[in-house]
Protein backbone atom coordinates (compact mmCIF):
# COMPACT_ATOMS: atom_id res chain seq x y z
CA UNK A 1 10.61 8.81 1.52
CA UNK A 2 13.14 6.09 2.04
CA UNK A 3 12.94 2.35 0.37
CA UNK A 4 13.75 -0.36 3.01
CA UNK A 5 12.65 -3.17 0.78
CA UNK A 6 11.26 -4.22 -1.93
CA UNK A 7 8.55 -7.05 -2.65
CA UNK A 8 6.63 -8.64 -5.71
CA UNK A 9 2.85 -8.73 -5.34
CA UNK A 10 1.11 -10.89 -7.41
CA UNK A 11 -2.65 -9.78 -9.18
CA UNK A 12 -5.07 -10.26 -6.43
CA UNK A 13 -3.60 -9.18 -3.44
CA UNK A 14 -5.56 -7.07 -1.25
CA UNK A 15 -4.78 -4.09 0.41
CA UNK A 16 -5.69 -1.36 2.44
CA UNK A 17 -5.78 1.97 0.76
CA UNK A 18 -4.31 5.31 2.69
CA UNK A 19 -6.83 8.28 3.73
CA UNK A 20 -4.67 11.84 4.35
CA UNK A 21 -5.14 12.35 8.18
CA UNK A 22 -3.67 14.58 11.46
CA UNK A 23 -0.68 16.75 10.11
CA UNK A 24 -1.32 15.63 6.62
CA UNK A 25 -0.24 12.22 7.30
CA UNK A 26 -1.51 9.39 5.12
CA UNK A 27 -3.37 6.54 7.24
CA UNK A 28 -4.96 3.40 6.44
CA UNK A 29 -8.80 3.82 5.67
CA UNK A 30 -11.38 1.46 5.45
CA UNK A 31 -11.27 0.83 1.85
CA UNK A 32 -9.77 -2.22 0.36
CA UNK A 33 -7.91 -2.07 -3.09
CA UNK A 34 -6.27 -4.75 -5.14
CA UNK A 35 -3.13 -5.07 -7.02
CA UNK A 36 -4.29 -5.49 -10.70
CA UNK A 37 -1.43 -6.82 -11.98
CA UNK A 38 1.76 -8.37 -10.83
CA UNK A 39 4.26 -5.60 -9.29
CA UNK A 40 6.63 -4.16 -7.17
CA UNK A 41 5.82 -2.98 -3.84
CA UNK A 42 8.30 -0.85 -1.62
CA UNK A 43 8.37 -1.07 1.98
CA UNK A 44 8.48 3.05 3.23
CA UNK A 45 10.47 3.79 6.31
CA UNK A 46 6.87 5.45 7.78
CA UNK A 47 5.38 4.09 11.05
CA UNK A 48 2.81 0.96 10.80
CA UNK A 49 -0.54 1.61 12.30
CA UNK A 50 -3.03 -0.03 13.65
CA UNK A 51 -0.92 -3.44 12.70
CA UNK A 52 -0.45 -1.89 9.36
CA UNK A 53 2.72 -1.45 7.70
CA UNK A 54 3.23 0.95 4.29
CA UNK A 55 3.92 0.43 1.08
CA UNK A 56 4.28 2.75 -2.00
CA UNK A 57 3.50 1.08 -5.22
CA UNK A 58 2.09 2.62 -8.77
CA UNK A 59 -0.88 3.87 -8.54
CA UNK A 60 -2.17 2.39 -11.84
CA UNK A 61 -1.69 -1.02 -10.45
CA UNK A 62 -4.49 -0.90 -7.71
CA UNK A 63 -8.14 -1.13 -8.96
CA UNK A 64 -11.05 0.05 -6.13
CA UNK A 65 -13.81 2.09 -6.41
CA UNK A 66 -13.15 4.27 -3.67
CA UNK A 67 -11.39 7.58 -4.25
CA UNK A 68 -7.68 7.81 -4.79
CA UNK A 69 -4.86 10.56 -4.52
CA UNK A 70 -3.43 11.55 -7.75
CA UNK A 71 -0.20 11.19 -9.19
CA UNK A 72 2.45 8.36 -9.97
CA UNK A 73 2.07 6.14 -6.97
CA UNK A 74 -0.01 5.43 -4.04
CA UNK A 75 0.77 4.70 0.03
CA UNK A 76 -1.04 1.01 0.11
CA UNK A 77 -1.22 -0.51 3.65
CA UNK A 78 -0.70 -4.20 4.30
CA UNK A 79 -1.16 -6.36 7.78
CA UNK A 80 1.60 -7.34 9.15
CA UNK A 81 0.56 -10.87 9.37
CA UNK A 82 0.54 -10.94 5.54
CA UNK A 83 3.93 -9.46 4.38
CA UNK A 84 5.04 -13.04 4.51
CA UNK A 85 2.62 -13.61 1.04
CA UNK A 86 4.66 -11.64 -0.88
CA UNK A 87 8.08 -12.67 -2.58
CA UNK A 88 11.37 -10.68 -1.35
């Protein structure tokens, strides 16, 4: 997985969490996390979807109830119209 850049997300944001799809790629899913506390989020060199564009970021810094993959970070998904919220 290759970093392209790196933004700070403040506590609140929302985003889209990632289901594992076709080929065992991850996709955005309908469920909506948030970042918990203020942190890093790295822009992945992965396709967007759907207007979508991925992010890897710790995985103990998102709070939802739905389901998540387990280990030390999770593939968040963010609109495209929004990237401009966070700080570069």
């Amino acid at each position: 997985m290759i970093i392209l850049k790196q933004y700070s997300a403040p506590e609140g944001f929302e985003v889209n969490l990632s289901i594992l799809g076709h080929y065992n790629f991850y996709y955005p899913s309908k469920y909506i996390g948030f970042i918990n506390k203020d942190t890093i989020l790295e822009k992945i060199s992965w396709i967007g979807f759907l207007g979508q564009v991925p992010f890897k970021v710790s995985a103990n810094c998102i709070d939802s109830d739905a389901p998540q993959g387990r280990g030390d970070y999770s593939v968040v998904w963010i609109k495209s119209d929004r990237i401009h919220l966070l700080e570069e």
